[in-house]
ModelCIF file with pLDDT and N, C-alpha, C, O atoms, coordinates in Angstrom:
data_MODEL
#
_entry.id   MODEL 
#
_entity.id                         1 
_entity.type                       polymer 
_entity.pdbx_number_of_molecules   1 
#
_entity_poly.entity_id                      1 
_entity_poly.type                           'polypeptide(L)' 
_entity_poly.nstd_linkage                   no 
_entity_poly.nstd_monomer                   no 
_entity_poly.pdbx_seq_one_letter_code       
;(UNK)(UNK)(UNK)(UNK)(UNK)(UNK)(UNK)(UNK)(UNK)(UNK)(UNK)(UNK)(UNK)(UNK)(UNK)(UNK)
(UNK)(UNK)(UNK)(UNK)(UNK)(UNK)(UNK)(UNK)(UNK)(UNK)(UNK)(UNK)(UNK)(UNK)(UNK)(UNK)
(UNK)(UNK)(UNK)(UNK)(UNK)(UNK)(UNK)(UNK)(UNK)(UNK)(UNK)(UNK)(UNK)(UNK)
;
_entity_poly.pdbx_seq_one_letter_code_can   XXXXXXXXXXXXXXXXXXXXXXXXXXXXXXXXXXXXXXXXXXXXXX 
_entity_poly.pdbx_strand_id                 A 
#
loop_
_entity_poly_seq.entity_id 
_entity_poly_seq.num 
_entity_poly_seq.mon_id 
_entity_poly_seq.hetero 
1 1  UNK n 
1 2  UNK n 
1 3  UNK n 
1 4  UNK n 
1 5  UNK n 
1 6  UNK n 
1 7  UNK n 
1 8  UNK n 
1 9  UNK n 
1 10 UNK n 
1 11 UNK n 
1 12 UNK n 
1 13 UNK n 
1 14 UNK n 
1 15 UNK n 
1 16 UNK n 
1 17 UNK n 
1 18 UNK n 
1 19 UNK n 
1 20 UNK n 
1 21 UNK n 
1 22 UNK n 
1 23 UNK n 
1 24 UNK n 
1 25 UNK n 
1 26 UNK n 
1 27 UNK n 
1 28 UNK n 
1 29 UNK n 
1 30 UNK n 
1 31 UNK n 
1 32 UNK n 
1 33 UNK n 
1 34 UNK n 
1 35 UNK n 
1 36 UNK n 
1 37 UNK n 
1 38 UNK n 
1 39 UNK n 
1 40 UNK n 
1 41 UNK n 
1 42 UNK n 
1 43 UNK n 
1 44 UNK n 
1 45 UNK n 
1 46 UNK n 
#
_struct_asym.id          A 
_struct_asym.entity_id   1 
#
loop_
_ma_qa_metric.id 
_ma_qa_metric.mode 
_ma_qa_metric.name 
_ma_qa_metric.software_group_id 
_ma_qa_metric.type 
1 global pLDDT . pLDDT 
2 local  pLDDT . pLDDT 
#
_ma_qa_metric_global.metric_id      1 
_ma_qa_metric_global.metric_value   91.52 
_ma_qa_metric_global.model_id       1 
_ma_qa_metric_global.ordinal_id     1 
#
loop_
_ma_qa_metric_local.label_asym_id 
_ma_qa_metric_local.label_comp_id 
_ma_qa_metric_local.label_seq_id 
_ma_qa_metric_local.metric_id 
_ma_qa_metric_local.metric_value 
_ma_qa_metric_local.model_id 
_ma_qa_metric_local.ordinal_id 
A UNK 1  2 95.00 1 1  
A UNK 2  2 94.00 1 2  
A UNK 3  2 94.00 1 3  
A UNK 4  2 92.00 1 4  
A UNK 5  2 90.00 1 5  
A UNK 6  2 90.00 1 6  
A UNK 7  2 92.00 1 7  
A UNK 8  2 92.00 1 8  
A UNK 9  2 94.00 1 9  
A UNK 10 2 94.00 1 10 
A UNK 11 2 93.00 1 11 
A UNK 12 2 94.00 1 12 
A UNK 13 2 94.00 1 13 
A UNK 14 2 94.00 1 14 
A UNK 15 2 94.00 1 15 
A UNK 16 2 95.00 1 16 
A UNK 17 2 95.00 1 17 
A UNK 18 2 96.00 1 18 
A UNK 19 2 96.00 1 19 
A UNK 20 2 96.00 1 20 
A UNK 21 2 96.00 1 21 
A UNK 22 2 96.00 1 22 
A UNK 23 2 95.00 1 23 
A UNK 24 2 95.00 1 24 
A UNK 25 2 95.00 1 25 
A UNK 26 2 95.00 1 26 
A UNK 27 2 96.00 1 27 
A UNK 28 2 96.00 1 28 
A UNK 29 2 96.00 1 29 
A UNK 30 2 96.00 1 30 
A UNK 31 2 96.00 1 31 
A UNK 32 2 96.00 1 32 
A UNK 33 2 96.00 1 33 
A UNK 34 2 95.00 1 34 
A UNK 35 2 94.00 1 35 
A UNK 36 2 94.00 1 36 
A UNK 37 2 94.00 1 37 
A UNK 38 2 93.00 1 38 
A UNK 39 2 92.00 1 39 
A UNK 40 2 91.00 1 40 
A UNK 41 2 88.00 1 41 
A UNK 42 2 85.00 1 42 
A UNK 43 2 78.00 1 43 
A UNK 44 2 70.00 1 44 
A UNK 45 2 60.00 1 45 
A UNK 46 2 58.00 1 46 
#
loop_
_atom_site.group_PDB 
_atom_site.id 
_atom_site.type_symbol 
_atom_site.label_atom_id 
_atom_site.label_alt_id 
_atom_site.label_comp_id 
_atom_site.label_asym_id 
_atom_site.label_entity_id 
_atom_site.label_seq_id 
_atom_site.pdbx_PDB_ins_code 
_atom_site.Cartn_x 
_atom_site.Cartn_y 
_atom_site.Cartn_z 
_atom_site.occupancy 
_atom_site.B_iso_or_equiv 
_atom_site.pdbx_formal_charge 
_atom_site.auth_seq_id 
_atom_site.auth_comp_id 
_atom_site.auth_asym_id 
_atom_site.auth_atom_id 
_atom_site.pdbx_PDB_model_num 
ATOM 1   N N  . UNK A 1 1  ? 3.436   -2.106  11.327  1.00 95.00 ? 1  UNK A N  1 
ATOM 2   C CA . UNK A 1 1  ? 3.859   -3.041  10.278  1.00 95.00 ? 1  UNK A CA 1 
ATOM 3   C C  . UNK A 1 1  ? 4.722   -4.148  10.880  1.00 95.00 ? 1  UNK A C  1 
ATOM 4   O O  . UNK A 1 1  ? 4.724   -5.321  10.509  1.00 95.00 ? 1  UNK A O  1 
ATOM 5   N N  . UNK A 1 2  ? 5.467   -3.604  11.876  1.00 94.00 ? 2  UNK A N  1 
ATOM 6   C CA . UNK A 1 2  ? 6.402   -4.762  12.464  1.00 94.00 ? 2  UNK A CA 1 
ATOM 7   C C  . UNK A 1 2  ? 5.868   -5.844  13.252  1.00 94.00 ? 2  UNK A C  1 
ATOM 8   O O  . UNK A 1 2  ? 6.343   -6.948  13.516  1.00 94.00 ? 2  UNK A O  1 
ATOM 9   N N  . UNK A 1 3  ? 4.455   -5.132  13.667  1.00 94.00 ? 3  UNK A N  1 
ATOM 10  C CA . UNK A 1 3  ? 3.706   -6.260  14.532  1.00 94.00 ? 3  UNK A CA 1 
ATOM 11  C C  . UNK A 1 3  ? 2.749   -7.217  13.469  1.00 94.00 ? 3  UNK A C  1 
ATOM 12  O O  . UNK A 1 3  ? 2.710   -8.378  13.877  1.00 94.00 ? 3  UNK A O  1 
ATOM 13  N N  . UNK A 1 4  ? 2.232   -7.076  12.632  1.00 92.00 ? 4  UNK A N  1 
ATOM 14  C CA . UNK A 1 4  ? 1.429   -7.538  11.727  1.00 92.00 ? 4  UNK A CA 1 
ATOM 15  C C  . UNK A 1 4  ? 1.911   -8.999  11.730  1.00 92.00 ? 4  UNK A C  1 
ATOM 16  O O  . UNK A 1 4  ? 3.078   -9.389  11.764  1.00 92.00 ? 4  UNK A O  1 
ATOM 17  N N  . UNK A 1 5  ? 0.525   -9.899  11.678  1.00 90.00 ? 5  UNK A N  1 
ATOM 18  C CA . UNK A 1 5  ? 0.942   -11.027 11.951  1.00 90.00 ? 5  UNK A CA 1 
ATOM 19  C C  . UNK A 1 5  ? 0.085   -11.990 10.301  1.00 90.00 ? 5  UNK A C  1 
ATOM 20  O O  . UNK A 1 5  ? 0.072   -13.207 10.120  1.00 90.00 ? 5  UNK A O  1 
ATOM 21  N N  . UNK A 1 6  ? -0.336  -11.225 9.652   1.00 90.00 ? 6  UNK A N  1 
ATOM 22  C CA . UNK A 1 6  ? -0.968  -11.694 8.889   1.00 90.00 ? 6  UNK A CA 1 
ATOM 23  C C  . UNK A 1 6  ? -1.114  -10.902 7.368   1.00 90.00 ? 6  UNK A C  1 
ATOM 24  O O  . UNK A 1 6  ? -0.993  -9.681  7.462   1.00 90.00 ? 6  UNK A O  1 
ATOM 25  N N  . UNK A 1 7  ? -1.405  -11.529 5.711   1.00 92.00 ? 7  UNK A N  1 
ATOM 26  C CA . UNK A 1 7  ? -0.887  -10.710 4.917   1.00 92.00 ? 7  UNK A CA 1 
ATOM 27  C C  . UNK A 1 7  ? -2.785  -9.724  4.849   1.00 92.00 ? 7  UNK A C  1 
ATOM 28  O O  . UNK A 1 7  ? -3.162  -8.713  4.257   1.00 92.00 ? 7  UNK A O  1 
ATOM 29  N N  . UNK A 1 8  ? -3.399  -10.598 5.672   1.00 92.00 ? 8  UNK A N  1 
ATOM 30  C CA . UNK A 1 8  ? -4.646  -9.662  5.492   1.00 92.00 ? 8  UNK A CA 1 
ATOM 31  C C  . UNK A 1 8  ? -4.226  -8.256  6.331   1.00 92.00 ? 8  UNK A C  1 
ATOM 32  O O  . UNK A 1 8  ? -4.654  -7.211  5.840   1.00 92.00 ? 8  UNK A O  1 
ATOM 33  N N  . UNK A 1 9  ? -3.309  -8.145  7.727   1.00 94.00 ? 9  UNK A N  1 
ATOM 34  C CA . UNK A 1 9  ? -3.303  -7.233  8.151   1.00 94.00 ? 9  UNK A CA 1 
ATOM 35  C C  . UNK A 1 9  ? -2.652  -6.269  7.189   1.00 94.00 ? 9  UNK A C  1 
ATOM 36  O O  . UNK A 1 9  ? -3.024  -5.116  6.967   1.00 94.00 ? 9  UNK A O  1 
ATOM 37  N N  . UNK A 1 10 ? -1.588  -6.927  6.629   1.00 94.00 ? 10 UNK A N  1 
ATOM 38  C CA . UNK A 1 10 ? -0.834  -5.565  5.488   1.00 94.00 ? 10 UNK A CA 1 
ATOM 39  C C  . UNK A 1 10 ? -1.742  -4.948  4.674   1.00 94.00 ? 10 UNK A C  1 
ATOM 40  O O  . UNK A 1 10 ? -1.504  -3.750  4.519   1.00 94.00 ? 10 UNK A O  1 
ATOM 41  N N  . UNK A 1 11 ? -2.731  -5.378  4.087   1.00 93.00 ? 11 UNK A N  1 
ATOM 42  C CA . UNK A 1 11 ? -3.540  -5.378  3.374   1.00 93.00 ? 11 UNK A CA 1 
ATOM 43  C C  . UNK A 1 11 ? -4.331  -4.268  3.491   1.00 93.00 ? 11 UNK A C  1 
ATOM 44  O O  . UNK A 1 11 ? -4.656  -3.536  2.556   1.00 93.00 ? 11 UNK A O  1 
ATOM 45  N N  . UNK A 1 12 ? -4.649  -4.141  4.671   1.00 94.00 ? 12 UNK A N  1 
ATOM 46  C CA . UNK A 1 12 ? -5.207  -3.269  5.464   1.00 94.00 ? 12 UNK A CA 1 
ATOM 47  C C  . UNK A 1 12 ? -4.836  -1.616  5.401   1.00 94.00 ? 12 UNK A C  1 
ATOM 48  O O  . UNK A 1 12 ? -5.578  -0.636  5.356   1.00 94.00 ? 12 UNK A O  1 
ATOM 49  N N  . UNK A 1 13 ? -3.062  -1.764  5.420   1.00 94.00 ? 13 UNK A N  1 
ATOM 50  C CA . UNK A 1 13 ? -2.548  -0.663  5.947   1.00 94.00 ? 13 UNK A CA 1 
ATOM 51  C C  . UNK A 1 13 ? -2.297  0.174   4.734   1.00 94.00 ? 13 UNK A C  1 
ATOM 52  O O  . UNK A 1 13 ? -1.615  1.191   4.865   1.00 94.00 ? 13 UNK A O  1 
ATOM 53  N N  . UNK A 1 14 ? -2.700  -0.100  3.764   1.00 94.00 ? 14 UNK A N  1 
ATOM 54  C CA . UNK A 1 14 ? -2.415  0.147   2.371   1.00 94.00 ? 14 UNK A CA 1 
ATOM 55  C C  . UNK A 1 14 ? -2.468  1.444   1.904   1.00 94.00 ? 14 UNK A C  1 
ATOM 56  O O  . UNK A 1 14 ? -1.586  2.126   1.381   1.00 94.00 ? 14 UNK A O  1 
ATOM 57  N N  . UNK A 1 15 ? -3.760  1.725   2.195   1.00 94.00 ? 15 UNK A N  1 
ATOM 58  C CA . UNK A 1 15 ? -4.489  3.343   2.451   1.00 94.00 ? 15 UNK A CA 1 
ATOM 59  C C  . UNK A 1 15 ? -3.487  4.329   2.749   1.00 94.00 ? 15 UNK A C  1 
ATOM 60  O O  . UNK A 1 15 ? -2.760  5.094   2.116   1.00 94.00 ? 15 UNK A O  1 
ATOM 61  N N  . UNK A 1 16 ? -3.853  3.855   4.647   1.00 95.00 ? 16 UNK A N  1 
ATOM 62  C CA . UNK A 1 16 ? -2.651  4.685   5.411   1.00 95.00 ? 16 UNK A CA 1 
ATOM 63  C C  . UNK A 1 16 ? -1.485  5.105   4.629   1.00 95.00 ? 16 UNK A C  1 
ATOM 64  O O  . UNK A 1 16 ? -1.315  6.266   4.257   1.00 95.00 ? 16 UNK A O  1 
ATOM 65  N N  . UNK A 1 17 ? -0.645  4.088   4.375   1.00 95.00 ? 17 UNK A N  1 
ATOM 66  C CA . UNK A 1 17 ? 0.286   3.911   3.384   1.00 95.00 ? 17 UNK A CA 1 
ATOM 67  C C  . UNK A 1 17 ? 0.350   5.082   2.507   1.00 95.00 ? 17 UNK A C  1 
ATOM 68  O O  . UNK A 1 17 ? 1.165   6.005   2.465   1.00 95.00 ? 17 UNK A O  1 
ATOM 69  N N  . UNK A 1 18 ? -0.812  4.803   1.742   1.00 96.00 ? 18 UNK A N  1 
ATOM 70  C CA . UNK A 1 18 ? -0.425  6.040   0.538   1.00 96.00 ? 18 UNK A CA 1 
ATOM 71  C C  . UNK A 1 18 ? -0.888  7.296   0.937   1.00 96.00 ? 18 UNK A C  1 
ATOM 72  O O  . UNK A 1 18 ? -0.495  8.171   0.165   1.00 96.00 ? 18 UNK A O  1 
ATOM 73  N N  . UNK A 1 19 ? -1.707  7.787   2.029   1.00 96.00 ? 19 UNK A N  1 
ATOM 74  C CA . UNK A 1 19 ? -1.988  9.005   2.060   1.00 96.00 ? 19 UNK A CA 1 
ATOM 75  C C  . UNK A 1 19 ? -0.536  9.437   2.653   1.00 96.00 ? 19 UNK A C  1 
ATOM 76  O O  . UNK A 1 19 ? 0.040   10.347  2.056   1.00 96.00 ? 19 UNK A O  1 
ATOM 77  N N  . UNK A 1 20 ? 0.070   8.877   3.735   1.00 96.00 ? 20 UNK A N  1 
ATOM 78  C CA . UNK A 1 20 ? 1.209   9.415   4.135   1.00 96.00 ? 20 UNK A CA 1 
ATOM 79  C C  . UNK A 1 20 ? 2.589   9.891   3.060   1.00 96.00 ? 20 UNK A C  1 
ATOM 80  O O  . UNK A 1 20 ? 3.432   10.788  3.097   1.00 96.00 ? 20 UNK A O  1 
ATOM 81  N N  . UNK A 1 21 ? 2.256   8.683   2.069   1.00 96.00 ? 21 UNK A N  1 
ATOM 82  C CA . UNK A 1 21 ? 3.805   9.178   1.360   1.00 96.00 ? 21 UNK A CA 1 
ATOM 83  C C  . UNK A 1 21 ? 3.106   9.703   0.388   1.00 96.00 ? 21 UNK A C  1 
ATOM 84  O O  . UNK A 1 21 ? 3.875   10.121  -0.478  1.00 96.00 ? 21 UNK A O  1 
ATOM 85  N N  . UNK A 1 22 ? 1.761   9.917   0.067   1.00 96.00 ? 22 UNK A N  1 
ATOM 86  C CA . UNK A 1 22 ? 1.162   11.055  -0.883  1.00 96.00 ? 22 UNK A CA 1 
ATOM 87  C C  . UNK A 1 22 ? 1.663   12.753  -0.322  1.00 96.00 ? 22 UNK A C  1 
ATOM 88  O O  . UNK A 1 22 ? 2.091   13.645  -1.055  1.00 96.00 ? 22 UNK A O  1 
ATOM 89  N N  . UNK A 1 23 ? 1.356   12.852  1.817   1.00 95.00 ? 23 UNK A N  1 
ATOM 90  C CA . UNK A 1 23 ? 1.508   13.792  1.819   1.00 95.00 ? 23 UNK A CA 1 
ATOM 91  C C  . UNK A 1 23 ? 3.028   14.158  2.163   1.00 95.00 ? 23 UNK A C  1 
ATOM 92  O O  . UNK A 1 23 ? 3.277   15.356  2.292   1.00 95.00 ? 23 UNK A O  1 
ATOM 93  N N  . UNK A 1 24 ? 3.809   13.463  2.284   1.00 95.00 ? 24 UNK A N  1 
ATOM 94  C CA . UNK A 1 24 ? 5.077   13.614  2.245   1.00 95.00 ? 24 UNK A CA 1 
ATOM 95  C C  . UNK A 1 24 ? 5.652   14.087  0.975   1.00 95.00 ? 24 UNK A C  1 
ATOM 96  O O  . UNK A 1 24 ? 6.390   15.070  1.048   1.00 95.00 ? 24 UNK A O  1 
ATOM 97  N N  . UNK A 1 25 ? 5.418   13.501  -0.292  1.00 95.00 ? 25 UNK A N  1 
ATOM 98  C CA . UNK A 1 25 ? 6.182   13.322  -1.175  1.00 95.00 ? 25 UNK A CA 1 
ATOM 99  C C  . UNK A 1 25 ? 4.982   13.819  -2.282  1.00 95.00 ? 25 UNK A C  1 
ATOM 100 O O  . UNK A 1 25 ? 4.343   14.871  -2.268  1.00 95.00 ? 25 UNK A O  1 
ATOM 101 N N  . UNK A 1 26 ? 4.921   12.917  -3.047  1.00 95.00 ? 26 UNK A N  1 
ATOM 102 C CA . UNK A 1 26 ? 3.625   13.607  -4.427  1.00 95.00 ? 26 UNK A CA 1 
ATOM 103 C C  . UNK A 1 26 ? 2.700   11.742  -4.352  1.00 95.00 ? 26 UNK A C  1 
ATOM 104 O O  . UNK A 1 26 ? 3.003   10.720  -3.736  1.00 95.00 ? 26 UNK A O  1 
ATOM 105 N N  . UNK A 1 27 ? 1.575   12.061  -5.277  1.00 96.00 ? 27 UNK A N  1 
ATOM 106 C CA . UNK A 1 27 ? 0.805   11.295  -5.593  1.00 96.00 ? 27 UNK A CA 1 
ATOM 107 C C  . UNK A 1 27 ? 1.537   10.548  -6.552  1.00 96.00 ? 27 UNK A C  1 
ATOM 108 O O  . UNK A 1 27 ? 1.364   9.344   -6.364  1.00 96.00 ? 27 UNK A O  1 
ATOM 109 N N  . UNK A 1 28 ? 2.204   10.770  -7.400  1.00 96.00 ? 28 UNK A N  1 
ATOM 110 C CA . UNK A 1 28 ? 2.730   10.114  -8.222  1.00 96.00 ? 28 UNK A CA 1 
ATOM 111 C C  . UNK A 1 28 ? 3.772   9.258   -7.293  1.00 96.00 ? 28 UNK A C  1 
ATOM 112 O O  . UNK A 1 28 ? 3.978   8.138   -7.761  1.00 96.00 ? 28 UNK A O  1 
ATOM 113 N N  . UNK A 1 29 ? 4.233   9.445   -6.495  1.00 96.00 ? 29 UNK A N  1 
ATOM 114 C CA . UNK A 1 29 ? 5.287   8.957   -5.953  1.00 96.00 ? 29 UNK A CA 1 
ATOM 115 C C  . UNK A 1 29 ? 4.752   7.608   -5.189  1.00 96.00 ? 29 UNK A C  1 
ATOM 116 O O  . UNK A 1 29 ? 5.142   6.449   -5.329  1.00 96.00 ? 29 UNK A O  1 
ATOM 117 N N  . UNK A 1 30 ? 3.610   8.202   -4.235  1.00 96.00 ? 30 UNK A N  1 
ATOM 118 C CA . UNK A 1 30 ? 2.960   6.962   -3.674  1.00 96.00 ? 30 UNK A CA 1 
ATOM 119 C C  . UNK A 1 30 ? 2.103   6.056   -4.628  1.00 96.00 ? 30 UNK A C  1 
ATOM 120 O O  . UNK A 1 30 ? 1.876   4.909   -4.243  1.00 96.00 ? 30 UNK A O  1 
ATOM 121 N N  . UNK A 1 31 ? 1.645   6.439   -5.746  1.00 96.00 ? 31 UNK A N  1 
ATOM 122 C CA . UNK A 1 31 ? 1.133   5.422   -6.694  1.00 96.00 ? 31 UNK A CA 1 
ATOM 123 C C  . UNK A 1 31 ? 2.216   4.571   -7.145  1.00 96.00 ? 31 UNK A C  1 
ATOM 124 O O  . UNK A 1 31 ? 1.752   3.488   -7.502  1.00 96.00 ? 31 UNK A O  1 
ATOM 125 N N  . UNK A 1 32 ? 3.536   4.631   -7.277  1.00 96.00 ? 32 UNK A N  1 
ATOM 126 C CA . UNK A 1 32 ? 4.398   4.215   -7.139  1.00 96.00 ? 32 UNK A CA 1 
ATOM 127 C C  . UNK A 1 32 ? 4.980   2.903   -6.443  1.00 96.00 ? 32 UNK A C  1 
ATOM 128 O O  . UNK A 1 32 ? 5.285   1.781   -6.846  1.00 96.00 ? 32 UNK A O  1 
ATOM 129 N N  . UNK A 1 33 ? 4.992   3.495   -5.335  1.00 96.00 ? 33 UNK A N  1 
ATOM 130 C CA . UNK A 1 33 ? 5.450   2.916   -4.016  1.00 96.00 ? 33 UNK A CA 1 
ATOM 131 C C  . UNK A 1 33 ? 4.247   1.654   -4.006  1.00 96.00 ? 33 UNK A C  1 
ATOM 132 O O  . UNK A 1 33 ? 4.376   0.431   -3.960  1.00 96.00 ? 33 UNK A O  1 
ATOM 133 N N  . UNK A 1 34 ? 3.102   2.483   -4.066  1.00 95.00 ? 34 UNK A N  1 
ATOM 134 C CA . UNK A 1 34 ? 2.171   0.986   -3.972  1.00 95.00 ? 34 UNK A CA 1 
ATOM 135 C C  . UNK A 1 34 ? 1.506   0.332   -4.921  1.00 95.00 ? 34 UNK A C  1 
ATOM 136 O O  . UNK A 1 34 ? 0.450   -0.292  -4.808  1.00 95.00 ? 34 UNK A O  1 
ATOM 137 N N  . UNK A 1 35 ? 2.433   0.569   -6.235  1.00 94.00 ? 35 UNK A N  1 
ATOM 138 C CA . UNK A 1 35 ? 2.219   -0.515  -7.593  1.00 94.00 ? 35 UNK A CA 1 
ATOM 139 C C  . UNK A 1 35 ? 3.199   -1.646  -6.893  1.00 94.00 ? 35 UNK A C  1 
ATOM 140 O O  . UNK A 1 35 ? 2.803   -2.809  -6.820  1.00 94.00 ? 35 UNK A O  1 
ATOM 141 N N  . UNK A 1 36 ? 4.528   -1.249  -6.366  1.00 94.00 ? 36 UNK A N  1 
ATOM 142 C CA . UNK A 1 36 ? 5.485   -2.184  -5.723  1.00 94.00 ? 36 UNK A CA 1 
ATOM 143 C C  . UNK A 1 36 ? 4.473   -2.978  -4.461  1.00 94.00 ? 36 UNK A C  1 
ATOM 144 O O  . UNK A 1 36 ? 4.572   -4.198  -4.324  1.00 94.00 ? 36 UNK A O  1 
ATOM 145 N N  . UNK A 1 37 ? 3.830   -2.436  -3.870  1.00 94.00 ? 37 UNK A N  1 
ATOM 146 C CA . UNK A 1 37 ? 3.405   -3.409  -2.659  1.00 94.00 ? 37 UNK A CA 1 
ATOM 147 C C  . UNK A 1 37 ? 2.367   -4.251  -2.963  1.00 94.00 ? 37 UNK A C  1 
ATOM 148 O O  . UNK A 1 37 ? 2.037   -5.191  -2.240  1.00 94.00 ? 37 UNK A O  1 
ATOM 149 N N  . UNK A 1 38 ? 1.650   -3.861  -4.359  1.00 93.00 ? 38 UNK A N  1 
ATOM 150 C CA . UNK A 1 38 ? 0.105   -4.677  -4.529  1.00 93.00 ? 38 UNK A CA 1 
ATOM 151 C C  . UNK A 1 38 ? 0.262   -5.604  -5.132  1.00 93.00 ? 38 UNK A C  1 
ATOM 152 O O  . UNK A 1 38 ? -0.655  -6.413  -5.274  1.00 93.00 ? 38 UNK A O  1 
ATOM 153 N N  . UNK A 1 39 ? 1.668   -5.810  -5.767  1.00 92.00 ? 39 UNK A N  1 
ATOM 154 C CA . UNK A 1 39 ? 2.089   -6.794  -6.113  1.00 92.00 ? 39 UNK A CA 1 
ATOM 155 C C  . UNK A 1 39 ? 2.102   -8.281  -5.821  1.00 92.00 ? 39 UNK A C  1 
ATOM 156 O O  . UNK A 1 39 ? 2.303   -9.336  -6.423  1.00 92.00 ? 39 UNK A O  1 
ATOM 157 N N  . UNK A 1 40 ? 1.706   -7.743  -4.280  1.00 91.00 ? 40 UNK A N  1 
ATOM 158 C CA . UNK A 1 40 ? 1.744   -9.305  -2.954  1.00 91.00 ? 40 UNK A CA 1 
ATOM 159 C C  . UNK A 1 40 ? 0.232   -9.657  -2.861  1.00 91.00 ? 40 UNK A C  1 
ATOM 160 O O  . UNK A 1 40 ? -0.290  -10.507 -2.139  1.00 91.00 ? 40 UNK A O  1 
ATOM 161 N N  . UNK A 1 41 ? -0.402  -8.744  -3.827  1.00 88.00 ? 41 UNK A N  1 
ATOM 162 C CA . UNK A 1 41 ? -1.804  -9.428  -3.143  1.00 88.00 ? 41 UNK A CA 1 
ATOM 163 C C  . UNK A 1 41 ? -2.752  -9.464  -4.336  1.00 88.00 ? 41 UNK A C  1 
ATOM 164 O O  . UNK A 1 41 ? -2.718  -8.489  -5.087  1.00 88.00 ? 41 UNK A O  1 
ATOM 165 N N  . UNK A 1 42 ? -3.855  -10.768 -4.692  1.00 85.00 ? 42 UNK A N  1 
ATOM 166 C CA . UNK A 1 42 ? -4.632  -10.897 -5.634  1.00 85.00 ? 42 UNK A CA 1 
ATOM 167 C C  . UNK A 1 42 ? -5.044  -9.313  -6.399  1.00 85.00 ? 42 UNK A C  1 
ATOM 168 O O  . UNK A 1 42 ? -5.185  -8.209  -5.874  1.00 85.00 ? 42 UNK A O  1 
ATOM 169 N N  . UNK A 1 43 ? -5.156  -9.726  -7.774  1.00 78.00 ? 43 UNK A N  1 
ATOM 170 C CA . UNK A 1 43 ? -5.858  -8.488  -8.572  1.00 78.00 ? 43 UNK A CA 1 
ATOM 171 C C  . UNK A 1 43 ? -6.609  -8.912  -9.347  1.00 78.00 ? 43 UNK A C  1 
ATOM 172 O O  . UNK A 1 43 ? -6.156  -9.956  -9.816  1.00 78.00 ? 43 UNK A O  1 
ATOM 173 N N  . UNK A 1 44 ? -7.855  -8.574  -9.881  1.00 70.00 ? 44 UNK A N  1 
ATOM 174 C CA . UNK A 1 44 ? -9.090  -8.864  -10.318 1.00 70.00 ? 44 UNK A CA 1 
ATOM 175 C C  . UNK A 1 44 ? -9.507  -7.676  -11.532 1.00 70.00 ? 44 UNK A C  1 
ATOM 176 O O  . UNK A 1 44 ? -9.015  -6.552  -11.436 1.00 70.00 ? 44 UNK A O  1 
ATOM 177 N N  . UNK A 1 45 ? -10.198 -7.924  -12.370 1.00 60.00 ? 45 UNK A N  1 
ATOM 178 C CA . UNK A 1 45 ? -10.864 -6.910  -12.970 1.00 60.00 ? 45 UNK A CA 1 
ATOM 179 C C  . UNK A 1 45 ? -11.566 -5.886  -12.768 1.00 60.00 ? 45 UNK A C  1 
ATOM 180 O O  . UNK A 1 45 ? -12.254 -6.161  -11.786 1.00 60.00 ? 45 UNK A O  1 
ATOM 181 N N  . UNK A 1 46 ? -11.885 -4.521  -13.230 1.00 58.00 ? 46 UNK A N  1 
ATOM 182 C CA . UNK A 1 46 ? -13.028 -3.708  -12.491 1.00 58.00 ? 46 UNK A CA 1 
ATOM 183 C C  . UNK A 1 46 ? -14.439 -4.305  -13.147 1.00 58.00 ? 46 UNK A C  1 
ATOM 184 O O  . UNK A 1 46 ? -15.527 -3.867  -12.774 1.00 58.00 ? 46 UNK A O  1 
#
């Protein structure tokens, strides 16, 4: 994350992201965590 030079790379890491603090912590917790981060990036309809 510290090297990321671009918001497509964050973008990327998103996944990673939540499986880790899914398995750290709960699912609820990382759905959480990354309602706060998706915030930075376009959202669209299903």
């Amino acid at each position: 994350i510290r090297h990321t030079r671009s918001m497509l790379e964050l973008w990327h890491m998103r996944a990673e992201m939540f499986g880790l603090v899914a398995t750290c912590h709960t699912q609820d917790e990382a759905q959480r965590r990354m309602a706060a981060l998706n915030r930075h990036f376009p959202t669209r309809s299903p």
